[in-house]
C-alpha atoms as a PDB file:
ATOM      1  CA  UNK A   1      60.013  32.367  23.420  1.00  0.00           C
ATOM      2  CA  UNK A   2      60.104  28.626  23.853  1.00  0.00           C
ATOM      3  CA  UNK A   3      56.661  28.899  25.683  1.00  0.00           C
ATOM      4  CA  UNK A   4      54.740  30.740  23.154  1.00  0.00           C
ATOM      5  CA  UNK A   5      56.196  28.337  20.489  1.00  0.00           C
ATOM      6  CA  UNK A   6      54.007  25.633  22.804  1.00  0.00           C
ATOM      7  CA  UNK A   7      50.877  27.564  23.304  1.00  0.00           C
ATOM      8  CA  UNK A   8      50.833  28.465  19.350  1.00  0.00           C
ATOM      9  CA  UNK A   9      51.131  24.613  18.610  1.00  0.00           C
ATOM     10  CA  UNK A  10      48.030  23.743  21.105  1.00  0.00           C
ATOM     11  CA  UNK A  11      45.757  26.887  19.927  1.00  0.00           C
ATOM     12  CA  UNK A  12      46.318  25.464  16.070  1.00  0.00           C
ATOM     13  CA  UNK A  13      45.984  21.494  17.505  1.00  0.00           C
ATOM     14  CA  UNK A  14      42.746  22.839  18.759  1.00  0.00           C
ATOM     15  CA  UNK A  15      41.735  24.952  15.556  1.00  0.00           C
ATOM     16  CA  UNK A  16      42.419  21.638  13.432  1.00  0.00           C
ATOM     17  CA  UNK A  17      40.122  19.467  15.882  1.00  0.00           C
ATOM     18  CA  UNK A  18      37.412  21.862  15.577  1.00  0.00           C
ATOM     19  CA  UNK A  19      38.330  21.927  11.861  1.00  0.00           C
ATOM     20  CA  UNK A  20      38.307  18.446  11.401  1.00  0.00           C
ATOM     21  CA  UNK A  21      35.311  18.245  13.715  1.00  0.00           C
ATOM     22  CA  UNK A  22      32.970  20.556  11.451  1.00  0.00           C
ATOM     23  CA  UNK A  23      34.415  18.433   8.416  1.00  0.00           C
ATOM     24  CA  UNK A  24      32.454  15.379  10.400  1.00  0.00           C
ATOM     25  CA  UNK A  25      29.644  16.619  10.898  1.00  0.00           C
ATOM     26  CA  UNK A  26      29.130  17.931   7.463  1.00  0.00           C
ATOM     27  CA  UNK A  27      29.986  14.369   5.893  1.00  0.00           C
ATOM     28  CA  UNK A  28      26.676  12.692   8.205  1.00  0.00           C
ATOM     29  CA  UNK A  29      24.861  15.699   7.599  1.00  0.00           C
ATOM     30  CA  UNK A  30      25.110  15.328   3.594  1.00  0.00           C
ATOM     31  CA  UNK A  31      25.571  11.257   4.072  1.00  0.00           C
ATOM     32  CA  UNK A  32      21.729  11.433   5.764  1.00  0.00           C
ATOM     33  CA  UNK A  33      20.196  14.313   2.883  1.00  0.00           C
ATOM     34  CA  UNK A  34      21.580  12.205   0.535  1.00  0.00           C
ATOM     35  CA  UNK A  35      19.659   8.483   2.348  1.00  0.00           C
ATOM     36  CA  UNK A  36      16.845  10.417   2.843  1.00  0.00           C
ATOM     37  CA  UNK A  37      16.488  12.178  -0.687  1.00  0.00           C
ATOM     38  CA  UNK A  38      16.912   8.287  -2.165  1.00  0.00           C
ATOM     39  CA  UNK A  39      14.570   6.243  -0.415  1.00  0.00           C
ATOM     40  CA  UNK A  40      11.228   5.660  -1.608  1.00  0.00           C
ATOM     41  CA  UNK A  41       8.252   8.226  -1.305  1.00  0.00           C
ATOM     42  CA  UNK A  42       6.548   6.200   0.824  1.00  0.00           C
ATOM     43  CA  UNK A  43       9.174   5.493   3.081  1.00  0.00           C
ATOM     44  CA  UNK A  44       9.867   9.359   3.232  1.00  0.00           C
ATOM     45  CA  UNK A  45       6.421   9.954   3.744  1.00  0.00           C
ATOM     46  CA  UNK A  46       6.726   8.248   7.281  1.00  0.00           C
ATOM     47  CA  UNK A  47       9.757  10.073   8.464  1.00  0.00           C
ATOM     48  CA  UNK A  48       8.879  12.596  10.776  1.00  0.00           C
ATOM     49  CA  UNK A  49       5.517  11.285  11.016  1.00  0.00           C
ATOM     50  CA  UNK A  50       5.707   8.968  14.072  1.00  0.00           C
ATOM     51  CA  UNK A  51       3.061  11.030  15.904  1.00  0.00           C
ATOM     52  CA  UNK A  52       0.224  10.974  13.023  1.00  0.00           C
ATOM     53  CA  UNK A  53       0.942   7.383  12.713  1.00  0.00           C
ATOM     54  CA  UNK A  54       0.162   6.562  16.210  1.00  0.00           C
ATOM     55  CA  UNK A  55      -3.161   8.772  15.884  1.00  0.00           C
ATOM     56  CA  UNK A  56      -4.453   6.396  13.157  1.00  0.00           C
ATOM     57  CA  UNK A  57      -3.895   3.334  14.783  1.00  0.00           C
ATOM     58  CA  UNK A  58      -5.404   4.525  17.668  1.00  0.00           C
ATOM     59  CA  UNK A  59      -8.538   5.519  15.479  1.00  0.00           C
ATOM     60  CA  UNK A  60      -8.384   1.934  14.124  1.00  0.00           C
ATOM     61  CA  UNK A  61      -8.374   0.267  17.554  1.00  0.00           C
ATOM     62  CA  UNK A  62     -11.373   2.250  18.158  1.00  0.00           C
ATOM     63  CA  UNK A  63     -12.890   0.198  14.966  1.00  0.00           C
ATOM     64  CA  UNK A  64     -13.598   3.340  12.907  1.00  0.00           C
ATOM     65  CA  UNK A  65     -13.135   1.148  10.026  1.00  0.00           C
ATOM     66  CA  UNK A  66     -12.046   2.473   6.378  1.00  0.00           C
ATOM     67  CA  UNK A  67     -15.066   1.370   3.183  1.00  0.00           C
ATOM     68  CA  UNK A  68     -12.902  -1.065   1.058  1.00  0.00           C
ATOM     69  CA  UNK A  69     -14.457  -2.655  -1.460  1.00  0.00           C
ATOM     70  CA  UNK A  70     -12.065  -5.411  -3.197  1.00  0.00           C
ATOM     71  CA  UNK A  71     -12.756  -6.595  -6.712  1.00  0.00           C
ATOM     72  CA  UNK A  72     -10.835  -9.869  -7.681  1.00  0.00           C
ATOM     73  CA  UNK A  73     -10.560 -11.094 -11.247  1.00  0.00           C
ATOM     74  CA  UNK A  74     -11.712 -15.052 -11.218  1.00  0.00           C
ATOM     75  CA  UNK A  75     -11.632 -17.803 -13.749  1.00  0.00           C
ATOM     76  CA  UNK A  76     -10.624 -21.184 -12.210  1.00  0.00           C
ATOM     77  CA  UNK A  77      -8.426 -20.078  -8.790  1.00  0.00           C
ATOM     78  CA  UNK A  78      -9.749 -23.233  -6.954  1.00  0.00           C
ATOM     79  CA  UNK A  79      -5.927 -23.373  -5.708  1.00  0.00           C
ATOM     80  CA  UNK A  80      -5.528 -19.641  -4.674  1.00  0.00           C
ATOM     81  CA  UNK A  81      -8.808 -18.204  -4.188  1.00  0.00           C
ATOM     82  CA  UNK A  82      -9.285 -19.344  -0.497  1.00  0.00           C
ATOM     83  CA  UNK A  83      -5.274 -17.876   0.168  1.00  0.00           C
ATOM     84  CA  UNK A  84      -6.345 -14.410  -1.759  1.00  0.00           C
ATOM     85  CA  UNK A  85      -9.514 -14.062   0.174  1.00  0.00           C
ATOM     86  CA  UNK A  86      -8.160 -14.602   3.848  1.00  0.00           C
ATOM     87  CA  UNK A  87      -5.007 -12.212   2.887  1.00  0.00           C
ATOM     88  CA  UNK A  88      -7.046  -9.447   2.407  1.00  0.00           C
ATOM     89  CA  UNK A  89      -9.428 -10.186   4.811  1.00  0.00           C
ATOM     90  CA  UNK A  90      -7.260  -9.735   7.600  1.00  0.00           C
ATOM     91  CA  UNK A  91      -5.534  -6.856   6.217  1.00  0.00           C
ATOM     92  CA  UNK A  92      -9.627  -5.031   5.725  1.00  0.00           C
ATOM     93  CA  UNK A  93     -11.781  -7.150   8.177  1.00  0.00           C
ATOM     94  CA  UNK A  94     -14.459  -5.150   7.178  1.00  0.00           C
ATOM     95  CA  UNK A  95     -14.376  -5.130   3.332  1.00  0.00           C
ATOM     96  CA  UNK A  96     -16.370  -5.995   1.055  1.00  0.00           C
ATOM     97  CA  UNK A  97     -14.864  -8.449  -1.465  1.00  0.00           C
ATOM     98  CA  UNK A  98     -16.501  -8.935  -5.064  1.00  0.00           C
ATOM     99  CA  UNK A  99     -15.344 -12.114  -7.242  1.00  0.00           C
ATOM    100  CA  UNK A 100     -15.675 -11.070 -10.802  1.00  0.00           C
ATOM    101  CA  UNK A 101     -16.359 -14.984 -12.034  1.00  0.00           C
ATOM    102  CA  UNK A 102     -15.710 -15.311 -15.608  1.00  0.00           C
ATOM    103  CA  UNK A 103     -17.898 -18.785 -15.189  1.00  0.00           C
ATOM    104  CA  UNK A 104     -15.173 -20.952 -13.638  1.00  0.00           C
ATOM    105  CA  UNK A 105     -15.693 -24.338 -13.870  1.00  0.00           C
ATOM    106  CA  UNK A 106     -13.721 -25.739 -10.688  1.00  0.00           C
ATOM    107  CA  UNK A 107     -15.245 -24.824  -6.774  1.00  0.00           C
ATOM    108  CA  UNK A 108     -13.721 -21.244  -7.072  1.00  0.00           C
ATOM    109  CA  UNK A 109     -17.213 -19.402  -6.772  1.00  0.00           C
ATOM    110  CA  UNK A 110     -18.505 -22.068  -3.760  1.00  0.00           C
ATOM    111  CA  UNK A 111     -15.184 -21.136  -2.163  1.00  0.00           C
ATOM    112  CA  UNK A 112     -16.074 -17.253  -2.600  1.00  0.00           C
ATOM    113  CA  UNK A 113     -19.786 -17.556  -1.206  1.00  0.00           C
ATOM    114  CA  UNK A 114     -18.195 -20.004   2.194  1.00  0.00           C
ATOM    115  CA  UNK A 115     -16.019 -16.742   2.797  1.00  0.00           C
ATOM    116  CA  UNK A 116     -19.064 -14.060   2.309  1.00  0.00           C
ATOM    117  CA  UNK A 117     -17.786 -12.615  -0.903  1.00  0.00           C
ATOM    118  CA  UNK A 118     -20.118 -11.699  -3.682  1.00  0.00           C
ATOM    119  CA  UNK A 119     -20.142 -13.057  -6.923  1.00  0.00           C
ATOM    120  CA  UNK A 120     -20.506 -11.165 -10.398  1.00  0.00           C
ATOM    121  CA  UNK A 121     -20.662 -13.433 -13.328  1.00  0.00           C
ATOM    122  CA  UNK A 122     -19.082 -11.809 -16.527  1.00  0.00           C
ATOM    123  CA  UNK A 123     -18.199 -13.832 -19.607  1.00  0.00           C
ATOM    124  CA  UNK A 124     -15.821 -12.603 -22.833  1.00  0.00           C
ATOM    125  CA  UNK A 125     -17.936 -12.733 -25.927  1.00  0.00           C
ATOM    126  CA  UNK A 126     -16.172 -14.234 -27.821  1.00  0.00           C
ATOM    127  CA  UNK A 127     -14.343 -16.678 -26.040  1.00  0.00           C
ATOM    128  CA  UNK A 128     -15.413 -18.902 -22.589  1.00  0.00           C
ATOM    129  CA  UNK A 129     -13.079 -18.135 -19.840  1.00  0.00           C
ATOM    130  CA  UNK A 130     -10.449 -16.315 -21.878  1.00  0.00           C
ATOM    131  CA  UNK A 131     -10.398 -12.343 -21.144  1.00  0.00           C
ATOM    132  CA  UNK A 132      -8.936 -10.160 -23.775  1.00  0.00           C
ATOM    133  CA  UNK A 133      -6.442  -7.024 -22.812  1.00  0.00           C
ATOM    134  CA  UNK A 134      -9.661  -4.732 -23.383  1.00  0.00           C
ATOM    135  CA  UNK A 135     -12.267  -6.542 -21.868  1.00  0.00           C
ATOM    136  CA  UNK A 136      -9.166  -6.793 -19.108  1.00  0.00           C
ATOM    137  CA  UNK A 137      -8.460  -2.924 -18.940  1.00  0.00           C
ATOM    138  CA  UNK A 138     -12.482  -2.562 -19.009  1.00  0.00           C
ATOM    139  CA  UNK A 139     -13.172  -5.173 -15.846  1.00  0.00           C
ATOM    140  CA  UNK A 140     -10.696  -3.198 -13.501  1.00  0.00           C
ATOM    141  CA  UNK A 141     -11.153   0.301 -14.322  1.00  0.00           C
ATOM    142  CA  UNK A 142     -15.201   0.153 -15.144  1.00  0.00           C
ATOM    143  CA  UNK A 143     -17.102  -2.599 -13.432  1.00  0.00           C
ATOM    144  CA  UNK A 144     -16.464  -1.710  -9.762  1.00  0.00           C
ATOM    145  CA  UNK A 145     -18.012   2.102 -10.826  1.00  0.00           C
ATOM    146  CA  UNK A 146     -20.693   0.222 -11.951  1.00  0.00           C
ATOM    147  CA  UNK A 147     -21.390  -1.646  -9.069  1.00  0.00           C
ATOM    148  CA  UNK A 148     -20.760   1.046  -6.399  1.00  0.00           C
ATOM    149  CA  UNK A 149     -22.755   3.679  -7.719  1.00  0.00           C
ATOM    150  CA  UNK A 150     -25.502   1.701  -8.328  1.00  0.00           C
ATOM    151  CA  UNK A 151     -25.321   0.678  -4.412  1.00  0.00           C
ATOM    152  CA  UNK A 152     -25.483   4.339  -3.262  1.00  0.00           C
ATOM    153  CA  UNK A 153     -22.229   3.788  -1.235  1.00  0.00           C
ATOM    154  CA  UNK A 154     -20.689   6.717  -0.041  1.00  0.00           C
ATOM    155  CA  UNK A 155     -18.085   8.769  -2.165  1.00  0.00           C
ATOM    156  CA  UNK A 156     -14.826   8.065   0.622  1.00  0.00           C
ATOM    157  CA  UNK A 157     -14.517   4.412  -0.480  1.00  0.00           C
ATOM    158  CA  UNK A 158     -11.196   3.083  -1.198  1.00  0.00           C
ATOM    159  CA  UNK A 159     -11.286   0.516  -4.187  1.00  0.00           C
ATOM    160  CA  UNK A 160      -9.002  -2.198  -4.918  1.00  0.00           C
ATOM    161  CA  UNK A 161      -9.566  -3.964  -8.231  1.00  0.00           C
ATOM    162  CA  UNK A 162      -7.107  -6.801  -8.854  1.00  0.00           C
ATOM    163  CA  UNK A 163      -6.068 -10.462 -10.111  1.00  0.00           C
ATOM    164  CA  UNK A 164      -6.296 -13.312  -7.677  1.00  0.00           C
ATOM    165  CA  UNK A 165      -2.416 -13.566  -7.414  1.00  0.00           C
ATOM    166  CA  UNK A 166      -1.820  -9.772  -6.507  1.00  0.00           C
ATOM    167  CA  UNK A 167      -1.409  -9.378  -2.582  1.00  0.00           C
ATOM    168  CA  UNK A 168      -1.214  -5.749  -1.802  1.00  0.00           C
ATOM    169  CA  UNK A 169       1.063  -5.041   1.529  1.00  0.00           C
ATOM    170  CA  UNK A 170      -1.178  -2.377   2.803  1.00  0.00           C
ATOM    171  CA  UNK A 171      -4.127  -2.282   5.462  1.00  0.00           C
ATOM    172  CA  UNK A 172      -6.593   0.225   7.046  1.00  0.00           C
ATOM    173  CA  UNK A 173      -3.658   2.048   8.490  1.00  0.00           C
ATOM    174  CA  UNK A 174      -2.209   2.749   4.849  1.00  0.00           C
ATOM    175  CA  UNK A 175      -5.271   3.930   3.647  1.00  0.00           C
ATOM    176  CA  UNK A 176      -6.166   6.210   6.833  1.00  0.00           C
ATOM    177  CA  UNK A 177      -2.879   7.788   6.507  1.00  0.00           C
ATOM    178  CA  UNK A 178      -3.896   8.501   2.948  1.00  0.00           C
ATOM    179  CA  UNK A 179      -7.102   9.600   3.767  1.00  0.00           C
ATOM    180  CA  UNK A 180      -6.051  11.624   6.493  1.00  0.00           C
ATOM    181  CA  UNK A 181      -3.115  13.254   3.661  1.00  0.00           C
ATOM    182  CA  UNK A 182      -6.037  13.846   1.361  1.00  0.00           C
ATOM    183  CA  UNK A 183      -5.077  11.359  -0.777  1.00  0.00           C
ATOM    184  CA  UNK A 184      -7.132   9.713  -3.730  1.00  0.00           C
ATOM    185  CA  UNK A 185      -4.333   7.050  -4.727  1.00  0.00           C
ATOM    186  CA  UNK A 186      -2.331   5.166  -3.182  1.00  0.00           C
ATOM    187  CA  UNK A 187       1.099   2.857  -4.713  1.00  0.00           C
ATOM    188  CA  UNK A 188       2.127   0.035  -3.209  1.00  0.00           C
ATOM    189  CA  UNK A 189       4.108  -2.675  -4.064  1.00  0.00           C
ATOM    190  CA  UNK A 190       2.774  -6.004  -4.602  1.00  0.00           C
ATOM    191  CA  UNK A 191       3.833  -9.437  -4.595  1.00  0.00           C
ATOM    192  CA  UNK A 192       2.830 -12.592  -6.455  1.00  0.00           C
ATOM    193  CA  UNK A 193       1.687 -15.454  -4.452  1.00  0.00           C
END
């Protein structure tokens, strides 16, 4: 009787550790749903994607390069210009980059022209080298239509129209994941020079 005492002991020792183990694995189970349903949608966009990843940079050493065309708001960025241009140069080798020039008076646009960027001149009406919110809002949601239909450029162009002091921290492989997602937009955090 003594015996059986023992062996009923071990069989609910053993029950509890398998208990206790199940308890465990439930807790990291709902510990990684619960990391995973909180981070960011593009960082969740990446999980599980290792492999598709690896097929676009592979496309990109092959220099099947993405159409970027870059449209940076100008009046007077002597100081940052050169810094904005080369950032997104080596991010897009092959972009094209537009200065929208709002007739700066310092060496901004000679800087612009050393680095191979075109220059559009635009001036606000009513005031030189001030830009009001709508003539703002008009430049970087209007101009760069303008400009790329009337080029004939192809339709799968990725456009980024920004200020000088925006740096966007993506690159070809960003946008050929996009692409390849069938993407039209893409968010990204920026950060200020």
């Amino acid at each position: 009787m003594f015996k059986g005492v023992k062996i009923k002991k071990k069989k609910e020792k053993e029950k509890m550790t398998q208990f206790l183990f199940m308890i465990i694995i439930c807790v990291i189970t709902f510990i990684l749903f619960a990391v995973y349903v909180s981070s960011s949608s593009s960082d969740r966009r990446r999980w599980g994607e290792i492999k598709e990843i690896k097929e676009i940079k592979k496309r990109r050493k092959k220099k099947e390069n993405v159409n970027v065309y870059i449209y940076l708001l100008c009046f007077n960025e002597e100081y940052l210009i050169e810094k904005t241009i080369l950032h997104y140069k080596k991010r897009f080798p092959g972009a094209v980059i537009t200065i929208m020039d709002n007739y700066s008076t310092d060496r901004s646009v000679s800087i612009a022209k050393e680095y191979g960027c075109t220059i559009h001149y635009w001036e606000n009406p009513r005031e030189k080298g001030k830009i009001s919110e709508h003539m703002y809002r008009h430049l970087k949601n209007n101009i760069w239509k303008e400009r790329l239909f009337n080029r004939d450029e192809e339709e799968n162009s990725w456009i980024i129209a920004c200020d000088m002091d925006e740096w966007l921290e993506i690159d070809e492989t960003d946008l050929l994941f996009e692409e390849k997602n069938g993407h039209q937009f893409i968010q990204s955090k920026s950060r200020l020079s």
